[in-house]
C-alpha atoms as a PDB file:
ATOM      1  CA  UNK A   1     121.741 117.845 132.313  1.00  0.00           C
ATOM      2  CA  UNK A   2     118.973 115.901 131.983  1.00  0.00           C
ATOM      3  CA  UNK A   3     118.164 113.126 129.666  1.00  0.00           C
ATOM      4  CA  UNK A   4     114.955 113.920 127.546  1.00  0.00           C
ATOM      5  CA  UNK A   5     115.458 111.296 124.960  1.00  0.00           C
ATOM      6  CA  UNK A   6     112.381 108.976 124.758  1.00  0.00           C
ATOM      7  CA  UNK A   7     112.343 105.498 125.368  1.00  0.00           C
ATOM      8  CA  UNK A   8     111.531 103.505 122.137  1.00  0.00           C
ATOM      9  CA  UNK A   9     110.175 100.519 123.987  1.00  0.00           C
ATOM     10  CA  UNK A  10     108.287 102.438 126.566  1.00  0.00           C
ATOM     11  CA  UNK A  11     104.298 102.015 126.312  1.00  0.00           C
ATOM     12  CA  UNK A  12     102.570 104.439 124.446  1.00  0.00           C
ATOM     13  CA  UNK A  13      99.034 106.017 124.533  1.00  0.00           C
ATOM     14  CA  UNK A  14      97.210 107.149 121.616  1.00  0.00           C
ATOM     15  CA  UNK A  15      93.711 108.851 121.656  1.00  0.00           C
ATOM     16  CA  UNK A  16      91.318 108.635 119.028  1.00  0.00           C
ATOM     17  CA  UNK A  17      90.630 106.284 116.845  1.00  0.00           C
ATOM     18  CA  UNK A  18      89.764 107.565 113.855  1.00  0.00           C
ATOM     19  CA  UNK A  19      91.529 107.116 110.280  1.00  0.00           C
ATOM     20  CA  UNK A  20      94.821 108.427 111.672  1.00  0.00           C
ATOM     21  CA  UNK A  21      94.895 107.227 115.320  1.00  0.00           C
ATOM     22  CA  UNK A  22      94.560 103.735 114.364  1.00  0.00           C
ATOM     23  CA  UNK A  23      96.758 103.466 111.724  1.00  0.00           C
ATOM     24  CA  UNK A  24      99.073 105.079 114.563  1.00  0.00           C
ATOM     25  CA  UNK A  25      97.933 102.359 117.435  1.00  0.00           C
ATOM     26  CA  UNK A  26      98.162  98.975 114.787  1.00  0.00           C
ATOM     27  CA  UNK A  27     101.539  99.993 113.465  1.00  0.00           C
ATOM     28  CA  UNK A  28     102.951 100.704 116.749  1.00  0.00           C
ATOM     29  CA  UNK A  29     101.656  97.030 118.000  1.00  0.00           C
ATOM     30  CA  UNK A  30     103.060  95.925 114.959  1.00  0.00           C
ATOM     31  CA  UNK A  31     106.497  96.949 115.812  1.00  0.00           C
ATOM     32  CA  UNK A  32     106.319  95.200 119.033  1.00  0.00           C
ATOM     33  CA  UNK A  33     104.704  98.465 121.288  1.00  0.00           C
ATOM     34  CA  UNK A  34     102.363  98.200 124.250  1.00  0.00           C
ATOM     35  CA  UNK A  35      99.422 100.668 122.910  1.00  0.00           C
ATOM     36  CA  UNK A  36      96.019 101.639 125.046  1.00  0.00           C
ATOM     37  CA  UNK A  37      94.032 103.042 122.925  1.00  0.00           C
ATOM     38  CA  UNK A  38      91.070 105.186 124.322  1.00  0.00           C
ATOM     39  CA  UNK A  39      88.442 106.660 122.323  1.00  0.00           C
ATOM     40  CA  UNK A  40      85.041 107.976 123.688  1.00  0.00           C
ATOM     41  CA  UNK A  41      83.165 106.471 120.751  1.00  0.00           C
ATOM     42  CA  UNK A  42      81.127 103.161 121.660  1.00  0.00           C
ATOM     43  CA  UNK A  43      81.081 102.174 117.587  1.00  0.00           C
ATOM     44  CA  UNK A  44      84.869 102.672 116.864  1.00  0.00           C
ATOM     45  CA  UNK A  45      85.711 101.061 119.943  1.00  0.00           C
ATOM     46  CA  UNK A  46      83.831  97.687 119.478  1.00  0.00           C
ATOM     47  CA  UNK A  47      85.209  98.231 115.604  1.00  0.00           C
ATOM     48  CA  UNK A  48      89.039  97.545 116.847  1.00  0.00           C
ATOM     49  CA  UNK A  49      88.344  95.818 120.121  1.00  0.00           C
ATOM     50  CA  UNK A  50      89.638  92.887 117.902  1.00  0.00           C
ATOM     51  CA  UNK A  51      92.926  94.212 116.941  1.00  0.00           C
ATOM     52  CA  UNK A  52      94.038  96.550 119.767  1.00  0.00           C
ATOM     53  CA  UNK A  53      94.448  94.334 122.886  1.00  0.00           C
ATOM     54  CA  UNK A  54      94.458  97.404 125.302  1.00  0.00           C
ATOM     55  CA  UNK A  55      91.381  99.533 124.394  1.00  0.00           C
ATOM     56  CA  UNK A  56      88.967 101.384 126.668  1.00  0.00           C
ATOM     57  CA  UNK A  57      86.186 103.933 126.204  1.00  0.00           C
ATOM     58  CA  UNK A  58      87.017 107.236 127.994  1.00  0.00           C
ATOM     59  CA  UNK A  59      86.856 110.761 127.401  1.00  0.00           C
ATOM     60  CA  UNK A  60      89.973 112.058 127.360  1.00  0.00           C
ATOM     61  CA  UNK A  61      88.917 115.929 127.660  1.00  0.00           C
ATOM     62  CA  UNK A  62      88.483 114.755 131.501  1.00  0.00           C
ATOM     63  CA  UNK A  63      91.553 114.777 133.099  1.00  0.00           C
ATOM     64  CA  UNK A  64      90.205 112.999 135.908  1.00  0.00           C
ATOM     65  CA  UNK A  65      88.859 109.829 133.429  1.00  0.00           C
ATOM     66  CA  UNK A  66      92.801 110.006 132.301  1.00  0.00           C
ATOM     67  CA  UNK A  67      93.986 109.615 135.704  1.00  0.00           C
ATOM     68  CA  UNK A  68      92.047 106.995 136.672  1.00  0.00           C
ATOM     69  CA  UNK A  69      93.490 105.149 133.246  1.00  0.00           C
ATOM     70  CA  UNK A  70      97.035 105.568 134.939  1.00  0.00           C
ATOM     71  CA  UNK A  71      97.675 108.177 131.813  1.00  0.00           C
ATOM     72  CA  UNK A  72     100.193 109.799 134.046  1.00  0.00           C
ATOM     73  CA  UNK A  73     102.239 106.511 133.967  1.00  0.00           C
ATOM     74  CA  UNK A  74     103.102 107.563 130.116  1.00  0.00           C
ATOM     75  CA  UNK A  75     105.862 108.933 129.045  1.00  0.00           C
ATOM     76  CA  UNK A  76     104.814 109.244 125.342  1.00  0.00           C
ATOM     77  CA  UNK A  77     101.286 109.819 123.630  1.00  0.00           C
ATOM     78  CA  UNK A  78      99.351 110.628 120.047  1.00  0.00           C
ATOM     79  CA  UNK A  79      96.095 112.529 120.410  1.00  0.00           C
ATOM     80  CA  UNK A  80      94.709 111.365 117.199  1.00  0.00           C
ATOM     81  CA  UNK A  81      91.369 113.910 117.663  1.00  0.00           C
ATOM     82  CA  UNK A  82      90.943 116.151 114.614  1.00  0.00           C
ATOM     83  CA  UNK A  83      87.551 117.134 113.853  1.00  0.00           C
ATOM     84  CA  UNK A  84      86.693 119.086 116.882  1.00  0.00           C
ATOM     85  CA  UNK A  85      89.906 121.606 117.587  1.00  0.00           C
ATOM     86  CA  UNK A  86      88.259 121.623 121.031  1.00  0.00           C
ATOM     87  CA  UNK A  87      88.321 118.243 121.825  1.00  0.00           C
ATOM     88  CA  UNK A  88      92.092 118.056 120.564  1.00  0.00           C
ATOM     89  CA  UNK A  89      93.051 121.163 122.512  1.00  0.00           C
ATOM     90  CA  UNK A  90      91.397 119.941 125.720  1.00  0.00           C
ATOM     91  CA  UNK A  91      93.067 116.296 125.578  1.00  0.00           C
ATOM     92  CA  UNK A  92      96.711 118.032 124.925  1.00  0.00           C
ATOM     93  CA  UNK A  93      96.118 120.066 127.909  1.00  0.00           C
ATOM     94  CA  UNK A  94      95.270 117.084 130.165  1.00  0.00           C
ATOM     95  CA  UNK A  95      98.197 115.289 128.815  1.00  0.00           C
ATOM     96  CA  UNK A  96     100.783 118.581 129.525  1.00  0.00           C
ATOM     97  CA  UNK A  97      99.121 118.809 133.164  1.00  0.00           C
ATOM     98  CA  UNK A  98      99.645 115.077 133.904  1.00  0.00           C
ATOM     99  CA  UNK A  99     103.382 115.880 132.600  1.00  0.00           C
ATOM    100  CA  UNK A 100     103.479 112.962 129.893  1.00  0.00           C
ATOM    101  CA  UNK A 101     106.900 114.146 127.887  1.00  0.00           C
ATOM    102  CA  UNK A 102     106.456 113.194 124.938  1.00  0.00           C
ATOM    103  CA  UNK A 103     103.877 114.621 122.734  1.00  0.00           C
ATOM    104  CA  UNK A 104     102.360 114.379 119.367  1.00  0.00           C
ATOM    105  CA  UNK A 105      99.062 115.469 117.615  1.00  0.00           C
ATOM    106  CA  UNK A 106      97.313 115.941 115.043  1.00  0.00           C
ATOM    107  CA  UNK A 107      96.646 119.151 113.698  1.00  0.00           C
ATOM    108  CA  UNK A 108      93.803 120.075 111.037  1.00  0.00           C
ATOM    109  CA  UNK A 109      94.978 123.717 110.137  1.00  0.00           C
ATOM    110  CA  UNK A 110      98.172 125.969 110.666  1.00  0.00           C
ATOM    111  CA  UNK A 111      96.190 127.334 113.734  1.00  0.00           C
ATOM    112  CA  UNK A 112      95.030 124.592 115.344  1.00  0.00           C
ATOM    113  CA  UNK A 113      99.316 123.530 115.368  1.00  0.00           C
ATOM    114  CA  UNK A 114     100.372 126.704 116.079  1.00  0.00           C
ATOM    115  CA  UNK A 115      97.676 126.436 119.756  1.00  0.00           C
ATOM    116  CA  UNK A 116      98.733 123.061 119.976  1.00  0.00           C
ATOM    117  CA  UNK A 117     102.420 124.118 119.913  1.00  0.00           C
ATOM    118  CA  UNK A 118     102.225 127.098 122.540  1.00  0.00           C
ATOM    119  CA  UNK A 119     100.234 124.615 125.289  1.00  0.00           C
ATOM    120  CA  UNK A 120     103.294 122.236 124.700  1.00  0.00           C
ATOM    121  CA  UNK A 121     102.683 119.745 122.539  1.00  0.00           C
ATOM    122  CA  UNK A 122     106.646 118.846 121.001  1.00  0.00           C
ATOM    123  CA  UNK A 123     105.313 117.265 117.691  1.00  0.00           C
ATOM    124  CA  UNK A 124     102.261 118.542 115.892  1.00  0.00           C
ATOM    125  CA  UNK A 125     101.429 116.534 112.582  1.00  0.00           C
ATOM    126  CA  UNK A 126      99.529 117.475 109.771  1.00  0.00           C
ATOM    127  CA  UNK A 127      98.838 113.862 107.955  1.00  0.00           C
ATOM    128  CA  UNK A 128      96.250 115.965 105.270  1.00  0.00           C
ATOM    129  CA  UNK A 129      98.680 118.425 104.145  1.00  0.00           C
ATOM    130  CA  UNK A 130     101.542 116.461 104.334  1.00  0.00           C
ATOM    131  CA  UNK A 131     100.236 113.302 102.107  1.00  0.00           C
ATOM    132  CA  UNK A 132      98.974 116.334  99.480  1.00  0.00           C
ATOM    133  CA  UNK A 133     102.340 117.357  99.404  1.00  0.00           C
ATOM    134  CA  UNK A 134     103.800 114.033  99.244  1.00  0.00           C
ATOM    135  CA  UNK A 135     100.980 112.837  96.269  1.00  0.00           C
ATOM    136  CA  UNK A 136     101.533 115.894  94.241  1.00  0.00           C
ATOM    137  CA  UNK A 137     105.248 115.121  94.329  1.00  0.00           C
ATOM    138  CA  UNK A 138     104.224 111.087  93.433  1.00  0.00           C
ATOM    139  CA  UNK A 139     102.299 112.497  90.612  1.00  0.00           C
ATOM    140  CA  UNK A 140     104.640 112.583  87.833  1.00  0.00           C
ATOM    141  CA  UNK A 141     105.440 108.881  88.021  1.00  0.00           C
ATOM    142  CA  UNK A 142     108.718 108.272  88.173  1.00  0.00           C
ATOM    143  CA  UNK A 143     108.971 108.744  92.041  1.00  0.00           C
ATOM    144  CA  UNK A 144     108.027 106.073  94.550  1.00  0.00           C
ATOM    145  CA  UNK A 145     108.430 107.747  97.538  1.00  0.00           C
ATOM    146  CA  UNK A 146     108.973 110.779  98.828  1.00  0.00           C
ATOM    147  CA  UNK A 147     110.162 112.283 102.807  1.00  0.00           C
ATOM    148  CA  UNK A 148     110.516 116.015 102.840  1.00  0.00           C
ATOM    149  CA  UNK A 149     112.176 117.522 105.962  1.00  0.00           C
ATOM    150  CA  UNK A 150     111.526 121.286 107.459  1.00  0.00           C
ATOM    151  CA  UNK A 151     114.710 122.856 105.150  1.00  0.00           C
ATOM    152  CA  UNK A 152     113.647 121.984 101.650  1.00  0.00           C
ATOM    153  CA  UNK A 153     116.205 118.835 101.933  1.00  0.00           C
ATOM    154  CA  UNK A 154     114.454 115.600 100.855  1.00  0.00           C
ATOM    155  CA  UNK A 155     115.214 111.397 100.392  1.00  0.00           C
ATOM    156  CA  UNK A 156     113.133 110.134  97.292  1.00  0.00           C
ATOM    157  CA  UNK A 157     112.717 106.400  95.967  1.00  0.00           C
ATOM    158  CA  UNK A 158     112.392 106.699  92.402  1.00  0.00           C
ATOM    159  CA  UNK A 159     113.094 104.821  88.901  1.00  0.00           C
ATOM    160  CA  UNK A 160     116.441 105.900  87.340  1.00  0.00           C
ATOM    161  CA  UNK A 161     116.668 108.200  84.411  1.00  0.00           C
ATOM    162  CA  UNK A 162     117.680 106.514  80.995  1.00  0.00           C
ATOM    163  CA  UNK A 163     120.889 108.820  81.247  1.00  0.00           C
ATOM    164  CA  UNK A 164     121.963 106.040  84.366  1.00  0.00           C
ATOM    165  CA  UNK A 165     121.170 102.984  83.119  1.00  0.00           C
ATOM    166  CA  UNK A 166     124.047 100.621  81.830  1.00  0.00           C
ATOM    167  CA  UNK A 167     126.218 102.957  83.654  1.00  0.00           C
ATOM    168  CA  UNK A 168     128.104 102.990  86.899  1.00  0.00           C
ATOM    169  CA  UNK A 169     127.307 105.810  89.561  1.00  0.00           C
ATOM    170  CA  UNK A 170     130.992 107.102  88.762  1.00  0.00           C
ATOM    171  CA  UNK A 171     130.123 107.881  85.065  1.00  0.00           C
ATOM    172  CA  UNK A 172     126.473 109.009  84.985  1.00  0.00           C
ATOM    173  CA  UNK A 173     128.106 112.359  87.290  1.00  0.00           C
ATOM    174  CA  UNK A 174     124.305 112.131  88.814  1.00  0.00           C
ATOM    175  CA  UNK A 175     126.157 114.422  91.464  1.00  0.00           C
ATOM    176  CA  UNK A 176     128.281 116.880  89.922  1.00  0.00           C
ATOM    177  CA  UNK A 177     124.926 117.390  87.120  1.00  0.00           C
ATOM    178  CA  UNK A 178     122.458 117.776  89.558  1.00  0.00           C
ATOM    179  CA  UNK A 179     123.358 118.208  92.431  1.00  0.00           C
ATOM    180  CA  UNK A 180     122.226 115.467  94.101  1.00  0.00           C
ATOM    181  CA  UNK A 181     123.345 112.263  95.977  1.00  0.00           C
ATOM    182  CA  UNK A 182     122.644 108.405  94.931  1.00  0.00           C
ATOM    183  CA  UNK A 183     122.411 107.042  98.696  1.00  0.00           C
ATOM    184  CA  UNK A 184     121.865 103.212  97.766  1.00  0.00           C
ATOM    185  CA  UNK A 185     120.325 100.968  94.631  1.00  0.00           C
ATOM    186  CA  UNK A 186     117.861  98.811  94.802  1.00  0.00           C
ATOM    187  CA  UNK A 187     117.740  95.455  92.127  1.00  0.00           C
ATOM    188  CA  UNK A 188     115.047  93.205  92.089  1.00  0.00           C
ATOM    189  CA  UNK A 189     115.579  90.368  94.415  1.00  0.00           C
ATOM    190  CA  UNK A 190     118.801  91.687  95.865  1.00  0.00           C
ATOM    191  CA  UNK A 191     119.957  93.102  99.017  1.00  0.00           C
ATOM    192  CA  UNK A 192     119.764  97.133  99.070  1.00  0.00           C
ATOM    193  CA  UNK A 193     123.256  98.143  98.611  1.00  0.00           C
ATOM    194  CA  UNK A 194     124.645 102.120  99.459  1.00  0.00           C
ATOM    195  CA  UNK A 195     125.816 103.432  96.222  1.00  0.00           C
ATOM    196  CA  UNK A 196     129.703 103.719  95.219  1.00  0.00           C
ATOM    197  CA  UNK A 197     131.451 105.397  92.441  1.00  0.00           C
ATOM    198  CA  UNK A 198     131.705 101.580  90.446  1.00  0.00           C
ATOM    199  CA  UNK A 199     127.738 100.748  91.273  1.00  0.00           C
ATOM    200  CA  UNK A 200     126.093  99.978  88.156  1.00  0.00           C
ATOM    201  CA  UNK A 201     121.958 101.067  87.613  1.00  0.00           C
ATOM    202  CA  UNK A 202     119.829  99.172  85.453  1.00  0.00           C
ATOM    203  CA  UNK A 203     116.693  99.643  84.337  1.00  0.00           C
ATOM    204  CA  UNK A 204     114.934  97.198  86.410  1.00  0.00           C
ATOM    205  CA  UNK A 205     116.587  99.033  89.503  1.00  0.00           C
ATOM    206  CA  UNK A 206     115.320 101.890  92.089  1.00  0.00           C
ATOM    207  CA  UNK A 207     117.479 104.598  93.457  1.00  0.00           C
ATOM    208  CA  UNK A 208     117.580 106.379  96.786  1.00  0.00           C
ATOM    209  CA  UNK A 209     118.539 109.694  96.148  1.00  0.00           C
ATOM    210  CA  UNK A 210     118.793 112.836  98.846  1.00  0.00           C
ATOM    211  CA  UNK A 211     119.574 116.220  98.176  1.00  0.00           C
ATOM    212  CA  UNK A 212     117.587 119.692  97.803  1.00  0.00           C
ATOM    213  CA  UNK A 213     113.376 119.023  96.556  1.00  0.00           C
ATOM    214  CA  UNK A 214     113.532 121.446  93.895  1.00  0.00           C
ATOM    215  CA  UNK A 215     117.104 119.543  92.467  1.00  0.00           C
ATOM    216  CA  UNK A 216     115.231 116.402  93.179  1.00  0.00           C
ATOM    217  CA  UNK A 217     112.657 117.250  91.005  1.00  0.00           C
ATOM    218  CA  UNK A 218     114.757 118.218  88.363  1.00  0.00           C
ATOM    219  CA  UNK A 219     116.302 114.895  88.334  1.00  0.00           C
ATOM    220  CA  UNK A 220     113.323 112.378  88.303  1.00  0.00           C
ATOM    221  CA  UNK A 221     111.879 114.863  85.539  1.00  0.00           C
ATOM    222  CA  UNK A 222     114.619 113.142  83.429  1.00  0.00           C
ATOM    223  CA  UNK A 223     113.450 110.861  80.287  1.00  0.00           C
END
Protein backbone atom coordinates (compact mmCIF):
# COMPACT_ATOMS: atom_id res chain seq x y z
CA UNK A 1 0.00 0.00 0.00
CA UNK A 2 1.19 3.12 -0.60
CA UNK A 3 2.30 5.83 1.68
CA UNK A 4 0.20 9.10 1.15
CA UNK A 5 1.18 10.79 4.31
CA UNK A 6 2.72 14.25 3.58
CA UNK A 7 6.00 15.29 4.39
CA UNK A 8 5.97 18.11 7.05
CA UNK A 9 9.32 19.50 6.02
CA UNK A 10 8.79 19.20 2.34
CA UNK A 11 8.59 22.74 0.44
CA UNK A 12 5.38 24.09 -0.05
CA UNK A 13 3.70 26.37 -2.69
CA UNK A 14 1.05 28.73 -1.97
CA UNK A 15 -0.76 30.96 -4.60
CA UNK A 16 -2.17 34.16 -3.93
CA UNK A 17 -1.35 36.55 -1.84
CA UNK A 18 -4.06 38.11 -0.59
CA UNK A 19 -5.30 38.40 3.22
CA UNK A 20 -5.36 34.61 3.56
CA UNK A 21 -2.47 33.38 1.35
CA UNK A 22 -0.01 35.36 3.15
CA UNK A 23 -0.88 34.82 6.44
CA UNK A 24 -0.57 31.08 5.05
CA UNK A 25 3.09 31.74 3.29
CA UNK A 26 4.66 33.96 6.62
CA UNK A 27 3.49 31.41 9.13
CA UNK A 28 4.70 28.54 7.23
CA UNK A 29 8.34 30.40 6.93
CA UNK A 30 7.89 31.00 10.38
CA UNK A 31 7.82 27.43 11.31
CA UNK A 32 10.93 26.79 9.47
CA UNK A 33 9.11 25.92 5.69
CA UNK A 34 10.59 26.63 2.28
CA UNK A 35 7.48 28.73 0.70
CA UNK A 36 7.37 30.21 -3.15
CA UNK A 37 4.88 32.26 -3.22
CA UNK A 38 3.44 33.29 -6.71
CA UNK A 39 0.88 35.78 -7.26
CA UNK A 40 0.08 37.48 -10.67
CA UNK A 41 -0.33 40.87 -9.00
CA UNK A 42 2.74 43.35 -9.60
CA UNK A 43 1.51 45.54 -6.25
CA UNK A 44 1.12 42.58 -3.77
CA UNK A 45 4.16 41.12 -4.98
CA UNK A 46 6.60 44.10 -4.45
CA UNK A 47 4.31 44.48 -1.01
CA UNK A 48 5.94 41.05 0.49
CA UNK A 49 9.01 40.81 -1.69
CA UNK A 50 10.53 41.80 1.76
CA UNK A 51 9.26 39.05 3.83
CA UNK A 52 8.82 36.03 1.51
CA UNK A 53 12.34 35.13 0.25
CA UNK A 54 10.95 32.93 -2.66
CA UNK A 55 8.34 35.07 -4.51
CA UNK A 56 7.65 35.37 -8.23
CA UNK A 57 4.93 36.91 -10.39
CA UNK A 58 3.11 34.23 -12.47
CA UNK A 59 -0.22 33.33 -13.42
CA UNK A 60 -1.01 30.32 -12.11
CA UNK A 61 -4.28 29.64 -14.35
CA UNK A 62 -1.37 28.73 -17.00
CA UNK A 63 -0.24 25.50 -16.46
CA UNK A 64 2.56 26.01 -18.65
CA UNK A 65 3.86 29.37 -16.40
CA UNK A 66 3.56 26.58 -13.41
CA UNK A 67 5.75 24.25 -15.12
CA UNK A 68 8.27 26.37 -15.96
CA UNK A 69 8.27 27.38 -11.93
CA UNK A 70 9.15 23.57 -11.34
CA UNK A 71 5.40 23.47 -9.63
CA UNK A 72 5.42 19.83 -10.46
CA UNK A 73 8.41 19.39 -8.04
CA UNK A 74 5.65 20.00 -5.09
CA UNK A 75 4.24 17.71 -3.25
CA UNK A 76 1.97 20.09 -1.22
CA UNK A 77 0.23 23.53 -2.15
CA UNK A 78 -2.49 26.40 -0.89
CA UNK A 79 -4.28 28.21 -3.69
CA UNK A 80 -5.07 31.19 -1.67
CA UNK A 81 -7.37 32.79 -4.84
CA UNK A 82 -10.88 33.66 -3.65
CA UNK A 83 -12.47 36.41 -5.36
CA UNK A 84 -12.69 35.06 -8.80
CA UNK A 85 -14.14 31.20 -8.44
CA UNK A 86 -12.58 31.02 -11.92
CA UNK A 87 -9.29 31.86 -11.23
CA UNK A 88 -9.36 29.39 -8.10
CA UNK A 89 -10.92 26.61 -10.15
CA UNK A 90 -8.42 26.99 -13.00
CA UNK A 91 -5.20 27.03 -10.61
CA UNK A 92 -6.62 23.69 -8.71
CA UNK A 93 -6.91 22.11 -12.00
CA UNK A 94 -3.30 22.91 -13.05
CA UNK A 95 -2.14 21.76 -9.74
CA UNK A 96 -4.31 18.13 -10.02
CA UNK A 97 -2.84 17.80 -13.73
CA UNK A 98 0.78 18.41 -12.61
CA UNK A 99 -0.16 15.63 -9.83
CA UNK A 100 0.97 17.81 -6.70
CA UNK A 101 -0.69 15.46 -3.73
CA UNK A 102 -1.43 17.48 -1.45
CA UNK A 103 -4.05 20.04 -1.80
CA UNK A 104 -5.72 22.86 -0.07
CA UNK A 105 -7.89 25.93 -1.04
CA UNK A 106 -9.79 28.33 -0.30
CA UNK A 107 -13.29 28.29 -0.86
CA UNK A 108 -15.74 31.46 -0.84
CA UNK A 109 -19.18 29.56 -0.85
CA UNK A 110 -20.49 25.89 -0.27
CA UNK A 111 -20.31 25.65 -4.16
CA UNK A 112 -17.28 26.90 -4.99
CA UNK A 113 -15.90 23.77 -2.21
CA UNK A 114 -18.13 21.42 -3.31
CA UNK A 115 -16.33 22.11 -7.44
CA UNK A 116 -13.22 22.38 -5.77
CA UNK A 117 -13.75 19.00 -4.03
CA UNK A 118 -14.98 16.91 -7.18
CA UNK A 119 -11.68 18.24 -9.42
CA UNK A 120 -9.62 16.86 -6.39
CA UNK A 121 -8.65 19.23 -4.21
CA UNK A 122 -8.24 16.99 -0.51
CA UNK A 123 -8.71 20.12 1.77
CA UNK A 124 -11.05 22.95 0.91
CA UNK A 125 -11.11 25.83 3.62
CA UNK A 126 -13.54 28.28 4.28
CA UNK A 127 -11.46 30.97 6.57
CA UNK A 128 -14.90 33.51 6.32
CA UNK A 129 -17.31 31.11 7.61
CA UNK A 130 -15.22 29.41 9.81
CA UNK A 131 -13.80 32.62 11.89
CA UNK A 132 -17.86 33.70 12.00
CA UNK A 133 -18.41 30.60 13.58
CA UNK A 134 -15.49 30.69 15.74
CA UNK A 135 -16.29 34.76 16.79
CA UNK A 136 -19.87 34.08 17.48
CA UNK A 137 -18.76 31.28 19.79
CA UNK A 138 -15.88 33.99 21.36
CA UNK A 139 -18.73 36.30 21.84
CA UNK A 140 -19.96 35.58 25.19
CA UNK A 141 -16.62 36.20 26.86
CA UNK A 142 -15.67 33.67 28.82
CA UNK A 143 -14.08 31.58 25.93
CA UNK A 144 -10.62 32.22 24.53
CA UNK A 145 -10.49 29.96 21.93
CA UNK A 146 -12.36 27.83 20.16
CA UNK A 147 -11.50 24.55 17.34
CA UNK A 148 -14.63 22.88 16.14
CA UNK A 149 -14.15 19.59 14.21
CA UNK A 150 -16.68 18.08 11.35
CA UNK A 151 -18.85 15.92 14.27
CA UNK A 152 -20.00 18.65 16.58
CA UNK A 153 -16.89 17.59 18.98
CA UNK A 154 -14.86 20.68 19.98
CA UNK A 155 -11.42 21.81 22.30
CA UNK A 156 -12.14 25.34 23.88
CA UNK A 157 -9.67 27.64 26.00
CA UNK A 158 -11.77 29.37 28.35
CA UNK A 159 -11.87 31.03 32.02
CA UNK A 160 -13.23 28.58 34.66
CA UNK A 161 -16.66 28.84 36.11
CA UNK A 162 -16.84 30.14 39.83
CA UNK A 163 -18.34 26.56 40.60
CA UNK A 164 -14.26 25.32 39.92
CA UNK A 165 -12.37 27.64 41.52
CA UNK A 166 -10.69 26.72 44.97
CA UNK A 167 -11.53 23.28 43.98
CA UNK A 168 -9.70 20.29 42.64
CA UNK A 169 -10.85 18.73 39.18
CA UNK A 170 -11.96 15.59 41.37
CA UNK A 171 -14.60 17.65 43.33
CA UNK A 172 -16.00 20.26 40.91
CA UNK A 173 -17.51 16.68 38.89
CA UNK A 174 -16.95 19.21 35.71
CA UNK A 175 -17.36 15.68 33.95
CA UNK A 176 -20.02 13.72 35.38
CA UNK A 177 -22.24 17.52 35.37
CA UNK A 178 -21.60 18.32 32.04
CA UNK A 179 -20.41 16.16 30.26
CA UNK A 180 -17.34 17.35 29.40
CA UNK A 181 -13.53 16.78 29.82
CA UNK A 182 -10.84 19.23 31.62
CA UNK A 183 -7.78 18.26 29.21
CA UNK A 184 -5.04 20.52 31.00
CA UNK A 185 -4.89 23.99 33.28
CA UNK A 186 -3.22 26.72 32.56
CA UNK A 187 -1.73 29.23 35.71
CA UNK A 188 -0.12 32.28 35.05
CA UNK A 189 3.55 31.85 34.67
CA UNK A 190 3.50 28.09 34.93
CA UNK A 191 4.02 25.23 32.73
CA UNK A 192 0.58 23.89 31.10
CA UNK A 193 -0.13 20.86 33.03
CA UNK A 194 -2.95 17.89 31.72
CA UNK A 195 -5.59 17.88 34.29
CA UNK A 196 -5.92 15.04 37.12
CA UNK A 197 -8.58 14.22 39.54
CA UNK A 198 -6.31 16.29 42.56
CA UNK A 199 -5.60 19.48 40.02
CA UNK A 200 -6.71 22.48 41.68
CA UNK A 201 -8.36 25.71 39.35
CA UNK A 202 -8.07 29.10 40.45
CA UNK A 203 -9.38 31.99 39.33
CA UNK A 204 -6.43 33.41 37.71
CA UNK A 205 -6.24 30.02 35.68
CA UNK A 206 -7.51 28.87 32.00
CA UNK A 207 -8.89 25.51 31.21
CA UNK A 208 -8.71 23.30 28.15
CA UNK A 209 -11.77 21.58 27.94
CA UNK A 210 -13.05 19.03 24.93
CA UNK A 211 -16.20 17.45 24.62
CA UNK A 212 -19.57 17.97 22.49
CA UNK A 213 -20.09 22.21 21.29
CA UNK A 214 -23.49 22.37 22.45
CA UNK A 215 -22.21 20.77 26.22
CA UNK A 216 -19.36 23.14 25.80
CA UNK A 217 -21.47 25.90 25.64
CA UNK A 218 -23.41 24.99 28.42
CA UNK A 219 -20.42 24.96 30.54
CA UNK A 220 -18.61 28.33 29.81
CA UNK A 221 -22.29 29.83 30.12
CA UNK A 222 -21.60 29.14 33.86
CA UNK A 223 -21.37 32.33 36.36
Amino acid sequence: MADNRMDHNAPVMVIGLGRFGSAVAEQLIHQGREVLAIERNTSLVQKYAGTLTHIVEADATDIDALRQLGAQEFSAAVVGVGTSIESSVLIAVNLVDLGIEHLWAKAITPAHGKILNRIGVNHVVYPEADAGVRAAHLVGGRMLDFIEFDDGFAIVKMYPPKETQGFTLGESQVRSKYGVTVVGVKSPGEDFTYAQPDTKVTHRDMLIVSGHVDLLERFAARP
